[in-house]
Protein backbone atom coordinates (compact mmCIF):
# COMPACT_ATOMS: atom_id res chain seq x y z
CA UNK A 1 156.73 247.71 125.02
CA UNK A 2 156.68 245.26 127.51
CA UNK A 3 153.41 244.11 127.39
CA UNK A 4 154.01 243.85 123.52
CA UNK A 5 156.61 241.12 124.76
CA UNK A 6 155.04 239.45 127.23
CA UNK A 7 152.43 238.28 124.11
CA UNK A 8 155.26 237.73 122.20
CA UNK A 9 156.63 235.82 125.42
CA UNK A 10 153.05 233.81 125.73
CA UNK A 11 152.86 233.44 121.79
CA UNK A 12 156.31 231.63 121.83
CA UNK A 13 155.64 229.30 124.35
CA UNK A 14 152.45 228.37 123.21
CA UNK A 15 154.25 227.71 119.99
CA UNK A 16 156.27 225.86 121.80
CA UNK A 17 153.79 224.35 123.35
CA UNK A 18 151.85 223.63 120.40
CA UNK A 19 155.15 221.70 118.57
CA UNK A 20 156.08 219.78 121.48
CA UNK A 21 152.33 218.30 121.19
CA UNK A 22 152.74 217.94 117.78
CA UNK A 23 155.85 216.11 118.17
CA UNK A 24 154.29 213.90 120.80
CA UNK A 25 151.94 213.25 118.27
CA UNK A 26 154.17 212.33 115.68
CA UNK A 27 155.89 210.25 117.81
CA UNK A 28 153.54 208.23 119.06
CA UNK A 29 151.96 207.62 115.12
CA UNK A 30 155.35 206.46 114.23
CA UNK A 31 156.00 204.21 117.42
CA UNK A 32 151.78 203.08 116.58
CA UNK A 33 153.29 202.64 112.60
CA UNK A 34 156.46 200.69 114.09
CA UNK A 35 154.57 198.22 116.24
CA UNK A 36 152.03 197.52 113.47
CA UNK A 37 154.58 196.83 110.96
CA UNK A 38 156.19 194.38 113.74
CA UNK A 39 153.03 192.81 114.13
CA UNK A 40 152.22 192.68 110.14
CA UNK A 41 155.83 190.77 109.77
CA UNK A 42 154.63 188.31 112.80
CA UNK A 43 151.75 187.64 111.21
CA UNK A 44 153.29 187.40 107.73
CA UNK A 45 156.13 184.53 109.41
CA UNK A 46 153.41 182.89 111.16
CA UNK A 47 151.01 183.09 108.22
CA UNK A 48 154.04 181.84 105.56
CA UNK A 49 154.86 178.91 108.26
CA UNK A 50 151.10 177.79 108.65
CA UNK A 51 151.00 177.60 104.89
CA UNK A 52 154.41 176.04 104.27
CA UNK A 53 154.06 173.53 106.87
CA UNK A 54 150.32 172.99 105.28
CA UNK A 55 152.08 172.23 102.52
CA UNK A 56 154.63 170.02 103.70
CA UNK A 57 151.97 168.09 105.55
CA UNK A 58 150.20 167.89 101.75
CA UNK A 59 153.04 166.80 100.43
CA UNK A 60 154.14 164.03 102.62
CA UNK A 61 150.68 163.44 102.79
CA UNK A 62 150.46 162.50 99.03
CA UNK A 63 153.81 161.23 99.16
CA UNK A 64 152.65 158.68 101.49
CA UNK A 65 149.84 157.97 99.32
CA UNK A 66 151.74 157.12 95.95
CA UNK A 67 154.19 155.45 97.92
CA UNK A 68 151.23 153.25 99.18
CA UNK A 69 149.67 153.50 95.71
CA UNK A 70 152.67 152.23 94.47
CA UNK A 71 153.35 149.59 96.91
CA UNK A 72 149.43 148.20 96.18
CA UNK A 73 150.35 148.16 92.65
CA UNK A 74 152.97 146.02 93.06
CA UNK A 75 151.13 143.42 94.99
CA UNK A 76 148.66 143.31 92.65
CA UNK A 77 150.87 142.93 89.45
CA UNK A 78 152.82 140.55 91.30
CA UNK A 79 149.25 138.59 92.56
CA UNK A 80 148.03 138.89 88.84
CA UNK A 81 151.56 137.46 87.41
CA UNK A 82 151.36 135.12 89.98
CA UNK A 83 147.28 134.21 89.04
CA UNK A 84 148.15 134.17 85.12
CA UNK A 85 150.81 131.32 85.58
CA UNK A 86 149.27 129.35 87.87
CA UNK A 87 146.10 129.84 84.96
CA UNK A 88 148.28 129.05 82.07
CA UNK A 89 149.85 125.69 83.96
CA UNK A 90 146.41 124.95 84.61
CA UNK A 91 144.96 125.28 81.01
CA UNK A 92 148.29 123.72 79.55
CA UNK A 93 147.39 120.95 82.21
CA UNK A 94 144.02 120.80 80.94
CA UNK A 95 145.29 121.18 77.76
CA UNK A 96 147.07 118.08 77.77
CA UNK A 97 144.44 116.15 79.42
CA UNK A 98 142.31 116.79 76.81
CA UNK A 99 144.78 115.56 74.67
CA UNK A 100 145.18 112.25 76.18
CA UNK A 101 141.74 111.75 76.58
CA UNK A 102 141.05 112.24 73.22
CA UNK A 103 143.92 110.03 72.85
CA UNK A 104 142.53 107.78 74.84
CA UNK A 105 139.32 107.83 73.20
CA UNK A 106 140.82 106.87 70.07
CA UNK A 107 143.07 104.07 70.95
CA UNK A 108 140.06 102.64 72.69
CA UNK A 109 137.39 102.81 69.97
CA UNK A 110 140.00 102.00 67.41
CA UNK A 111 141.06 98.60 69.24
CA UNK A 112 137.36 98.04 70.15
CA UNK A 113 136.69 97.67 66.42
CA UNK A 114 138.27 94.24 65.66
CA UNK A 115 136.71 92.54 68.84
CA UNK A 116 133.22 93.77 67.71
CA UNK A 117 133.64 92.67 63.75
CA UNK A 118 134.47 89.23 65.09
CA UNK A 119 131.35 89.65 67.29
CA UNK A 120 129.14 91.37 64.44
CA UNK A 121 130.44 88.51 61.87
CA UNK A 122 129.67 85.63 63.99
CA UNK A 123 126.07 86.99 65.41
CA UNK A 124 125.10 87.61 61.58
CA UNK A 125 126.44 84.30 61.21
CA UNK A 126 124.27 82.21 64.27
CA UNK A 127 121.27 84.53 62.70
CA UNK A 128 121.66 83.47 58.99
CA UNK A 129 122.28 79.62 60.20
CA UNK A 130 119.18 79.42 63.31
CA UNK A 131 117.25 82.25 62.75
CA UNK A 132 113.74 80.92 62.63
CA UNK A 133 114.84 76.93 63.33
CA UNK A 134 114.90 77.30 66.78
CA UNK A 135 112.10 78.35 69.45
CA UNK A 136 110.43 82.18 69.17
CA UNK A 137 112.75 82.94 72.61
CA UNK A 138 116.24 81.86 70.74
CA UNK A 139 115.36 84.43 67.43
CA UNK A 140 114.15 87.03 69.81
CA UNK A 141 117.46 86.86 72.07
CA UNK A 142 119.44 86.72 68.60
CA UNK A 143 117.28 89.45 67.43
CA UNK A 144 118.40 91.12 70.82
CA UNK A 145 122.42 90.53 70.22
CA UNK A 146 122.89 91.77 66.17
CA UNK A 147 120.61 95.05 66.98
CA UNK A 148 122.95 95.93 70.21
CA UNK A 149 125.98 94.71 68.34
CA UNK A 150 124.96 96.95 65.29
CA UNK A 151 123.98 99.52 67.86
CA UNK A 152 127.56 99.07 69.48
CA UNK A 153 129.82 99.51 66.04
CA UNK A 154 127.76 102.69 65.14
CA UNK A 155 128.54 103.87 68.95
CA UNK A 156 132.19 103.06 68.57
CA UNK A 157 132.52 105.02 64.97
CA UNK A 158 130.48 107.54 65.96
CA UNK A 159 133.14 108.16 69.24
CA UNK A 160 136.19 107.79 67.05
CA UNK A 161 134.64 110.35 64.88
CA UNK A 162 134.50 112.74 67.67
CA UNK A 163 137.72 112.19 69.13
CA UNK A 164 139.39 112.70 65.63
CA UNK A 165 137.92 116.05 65.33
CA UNK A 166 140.96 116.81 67.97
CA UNK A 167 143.82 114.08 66.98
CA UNK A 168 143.39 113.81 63.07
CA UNK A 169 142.36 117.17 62.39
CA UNK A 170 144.49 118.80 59.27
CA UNK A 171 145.19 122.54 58.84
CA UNK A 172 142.93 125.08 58.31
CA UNK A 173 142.90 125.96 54.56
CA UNK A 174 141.12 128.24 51.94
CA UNK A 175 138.07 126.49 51.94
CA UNK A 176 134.93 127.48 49.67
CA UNK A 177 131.24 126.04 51.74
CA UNK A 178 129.78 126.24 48.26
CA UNK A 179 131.97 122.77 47.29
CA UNK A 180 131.68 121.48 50.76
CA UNK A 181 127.85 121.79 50.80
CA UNK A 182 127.85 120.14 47.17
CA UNK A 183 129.77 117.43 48.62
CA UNK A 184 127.33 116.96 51.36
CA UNK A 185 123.89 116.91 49.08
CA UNK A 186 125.79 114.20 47.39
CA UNK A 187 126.76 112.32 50.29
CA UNK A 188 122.98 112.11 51.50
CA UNK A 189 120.95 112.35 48.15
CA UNK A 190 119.58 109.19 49.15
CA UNK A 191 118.31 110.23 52.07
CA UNK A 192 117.18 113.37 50.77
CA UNK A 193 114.99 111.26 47.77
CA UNK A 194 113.57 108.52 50.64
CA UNK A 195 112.40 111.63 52.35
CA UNK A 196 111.29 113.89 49.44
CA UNK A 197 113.48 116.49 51.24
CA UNK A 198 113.84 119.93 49.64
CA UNK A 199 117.90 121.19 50.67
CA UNK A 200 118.37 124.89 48.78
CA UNK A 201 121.00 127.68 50.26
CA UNK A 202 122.07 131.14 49.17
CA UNK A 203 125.36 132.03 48.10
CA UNK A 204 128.00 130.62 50.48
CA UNK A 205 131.53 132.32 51.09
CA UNK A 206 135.02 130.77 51.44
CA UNK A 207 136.75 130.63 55.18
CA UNK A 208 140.18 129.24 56.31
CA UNK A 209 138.62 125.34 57.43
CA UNK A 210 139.73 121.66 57.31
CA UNK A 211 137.36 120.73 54.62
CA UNK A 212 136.91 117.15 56.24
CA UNK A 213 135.81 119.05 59.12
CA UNK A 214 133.36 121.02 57.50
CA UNK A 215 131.60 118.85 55.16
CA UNK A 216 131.24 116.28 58.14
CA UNK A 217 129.77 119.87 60.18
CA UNK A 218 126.83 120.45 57.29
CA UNK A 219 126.03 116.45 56.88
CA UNK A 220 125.66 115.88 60.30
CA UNK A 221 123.14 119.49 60.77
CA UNK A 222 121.55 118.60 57.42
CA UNK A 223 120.91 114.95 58.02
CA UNK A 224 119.32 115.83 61.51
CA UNK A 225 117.18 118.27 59.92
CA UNK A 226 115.42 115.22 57.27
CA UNK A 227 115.70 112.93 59.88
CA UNK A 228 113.76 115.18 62.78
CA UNK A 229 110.94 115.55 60.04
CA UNK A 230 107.37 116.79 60.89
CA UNK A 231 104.10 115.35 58.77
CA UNK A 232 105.25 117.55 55.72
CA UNK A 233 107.99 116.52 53.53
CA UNK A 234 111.40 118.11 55.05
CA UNK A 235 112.34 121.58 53.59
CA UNK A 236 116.67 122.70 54.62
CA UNK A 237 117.51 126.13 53.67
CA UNK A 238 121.27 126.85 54.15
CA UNK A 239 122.46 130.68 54.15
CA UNK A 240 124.98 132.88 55.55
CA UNK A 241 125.74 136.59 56.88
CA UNK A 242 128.83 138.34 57.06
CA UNK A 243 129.75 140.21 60.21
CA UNK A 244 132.76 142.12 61.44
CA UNK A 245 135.39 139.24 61.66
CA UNK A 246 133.32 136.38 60.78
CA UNK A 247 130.60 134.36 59.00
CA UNK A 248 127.08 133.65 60.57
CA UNK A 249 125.95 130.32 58.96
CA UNK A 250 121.87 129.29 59.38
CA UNK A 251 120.53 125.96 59.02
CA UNK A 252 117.07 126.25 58.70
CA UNK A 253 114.66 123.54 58.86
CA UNK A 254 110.61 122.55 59.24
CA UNK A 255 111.04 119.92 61.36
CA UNK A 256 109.56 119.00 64.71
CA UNK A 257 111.50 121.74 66.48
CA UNK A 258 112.16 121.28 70.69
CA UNK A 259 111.91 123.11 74.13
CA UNK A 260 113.83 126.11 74.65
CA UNK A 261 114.98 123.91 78.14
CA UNK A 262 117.10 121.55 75.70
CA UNK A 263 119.18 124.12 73.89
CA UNK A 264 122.23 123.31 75.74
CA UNK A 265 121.94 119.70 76.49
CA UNK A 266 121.81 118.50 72.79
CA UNK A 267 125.13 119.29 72.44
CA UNK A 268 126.61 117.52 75.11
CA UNK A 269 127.81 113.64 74.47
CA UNK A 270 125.04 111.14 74.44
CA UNK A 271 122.37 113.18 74.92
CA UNK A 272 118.94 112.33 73.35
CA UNK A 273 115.30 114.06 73.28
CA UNK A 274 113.68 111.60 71.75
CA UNK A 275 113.76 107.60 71.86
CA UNK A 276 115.79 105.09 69.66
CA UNK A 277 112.88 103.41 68.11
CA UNK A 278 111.89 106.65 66.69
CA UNK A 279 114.62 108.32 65.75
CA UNK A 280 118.03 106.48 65.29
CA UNK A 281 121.63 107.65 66.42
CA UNK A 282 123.49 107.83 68.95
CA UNK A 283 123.30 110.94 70.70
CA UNK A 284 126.95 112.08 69.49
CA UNK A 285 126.61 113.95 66.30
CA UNK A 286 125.70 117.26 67.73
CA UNK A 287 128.57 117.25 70.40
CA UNK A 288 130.91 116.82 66.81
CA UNK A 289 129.77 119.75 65.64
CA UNK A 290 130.05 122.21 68.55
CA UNK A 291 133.75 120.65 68.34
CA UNK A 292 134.34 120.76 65.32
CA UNK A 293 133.03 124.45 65.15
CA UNK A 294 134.80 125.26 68.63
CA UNK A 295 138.23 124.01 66.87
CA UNK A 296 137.73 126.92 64.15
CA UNK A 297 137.18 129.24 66.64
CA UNK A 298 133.80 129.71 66.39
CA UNK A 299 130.25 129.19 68.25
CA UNK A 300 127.38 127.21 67.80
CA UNK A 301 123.69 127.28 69.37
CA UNK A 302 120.37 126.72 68.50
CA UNK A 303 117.12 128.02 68.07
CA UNK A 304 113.42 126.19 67.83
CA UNK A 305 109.64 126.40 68.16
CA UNK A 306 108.04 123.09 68.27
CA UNK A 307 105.76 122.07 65.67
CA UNK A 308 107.69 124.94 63.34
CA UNK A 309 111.68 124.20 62.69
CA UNK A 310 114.90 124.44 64.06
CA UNK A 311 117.70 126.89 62.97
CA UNK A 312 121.41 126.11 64.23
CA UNK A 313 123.48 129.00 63.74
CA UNK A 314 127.00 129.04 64.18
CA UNK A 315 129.74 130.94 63.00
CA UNK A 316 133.39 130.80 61.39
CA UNK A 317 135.88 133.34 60.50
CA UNK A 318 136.61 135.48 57.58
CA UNK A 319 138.84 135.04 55.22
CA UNK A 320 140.73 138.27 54.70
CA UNK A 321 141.78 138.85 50.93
């Protein structure tokens, strides 16, 4: 009997034992559980503050840009406001330049005119009245002053022509080519029969144009064409394309054509590729076109192979129905 409770004696406190372990255990998993929750919260905060002040850093970051952004912005609208007026004062200034130039130009040739009739009259005059009864020296030098006196009144029309394409121009108006290139073959159908010329064209369409403007346009390229002539009899073939917003006109020739180097130059004032004796004019009838094409809002150039032709192309615009 009492060795039956000492076991029972040895079991309990083994038990005991045994569950104060246990407990141990347990405790020290739940105080393990305890500080790695702790820890997992730490790292949570510290994690959630990293990221939040990563964000805030973004933020003011980008804030900082758009604020620059918008800052830049405004300097440059402000620079390009700025840049547009002082652009539009300078193209209004050059604007009205232009038109007192042109003004200019007329007022001068215009009051030129009377001077050189009186000249004109009274050099025909001495030439009619001594011409041939005085030595071969006077009726060259007389010779001399009607040619540059003729040569001087073409110059002077020629001018006022050009600067009227900008002072005594009239409003654009339905305008059909087909009557303005009808009015043109008449206008130079001598030329065209001292030259045996050949002038033909397709269909032409109507455009919004001053019709003054237009005929003088075709007379002057057509006239150029018979007068630049090759060895064969001059052949002018007149046509026209419709693009997008606009008319592409053609004025084709067989002429003596030029090098590509002079495709600009012949439109400017006074130039000339070939000399007087040869070909007459003034050097002035190209430079009315490219303004008178320029003031209908179009273009003008030129192409040419020598010995072949010359086409000038240029273009005006549509007229919507």
């Amino acid at each position: 009997m009492v060795q039956i409770r000492i076991v029972i004696q040895k079991m309990e406190s083994q038990e005991s034992k045994n569950l104060q372990t246990w407990l141990k255990a347990k405790d020290e998993k739940a105080q393990k559980a305890q500080i790695l929750f702790l820890v997992g919260i730490v790292l949570n905060f510290v994690a959630f503050y990293l990221v939040s002040q990563a964000i805030q850093q973004e933020t003011n970051e980008r804030r900082q840009a758009e604020a620059l952004f918008k800052q830049l912005n405004e300097e440059l609208d402000s620079k390009v406001q700025a840049r547009t007026a002082e652009l539009k004062e300078v193209n209004s200034n050059l604007l009205l330049s232009n038109r007192e130039l042109e003004q200019f130009a007329y007022v001068a040739s215009h009051d030129l005119q009377e001077p050189l009739r009186a000249v004109n009259s009274y050099t025909q005059l001495l030439a009619r009245k001594y011409q041939g009864n005085l030595d071969a020296k006077a009726d060259k030098y007389i010779g001399y002053i009607v040619e540059g006196s003729t040569r001087m009144q073409q110059l002077i029309n020629d001018l006022l022509e050009l600067s009227r394409v900008g002072t005594r121009c009239k409003e654009l108006k339905l305008t059909a080519c087909e009557t303005v290139l009808s009015q043109v073959l008449d206008n130079l159908k001598v030329a065209i029969a001292q030259n045996d010329a050949l002038v033909t064209h397709d269909p032409l369409p109507t455009v919004m144009g001053d019709q003054t403007q237009l005929i003088q346009l075709f007379q002057n390229l057509i006239s150029n064409a018979i007068k630049f002539r090759g060895k064969e009899p001059p052949r002018v073939h007149v046509s026209a394309v419709q693009q997008e917003n606009e008319w592409a006109f053609q004025v084709c020739d067989n002429g003596i054509g030029m090098e590509a180097e002079y495709f600009e130059r012949i439109f400017m004032i006074f130039q000339r590729l070939n000399s007087r004796k040869e070909y007459p004019g003034t050097g002035i009838g190209l430079a009315i076109c490219k303004k008178i094409v320029e003031r209908h809002g179009g273009r003008i150039w030129v192409e040419s192979t020598v010995g072949i032709g010359t086409t000038f192309h240029f273009t005006l615009n549509r007229y919507e129905y």
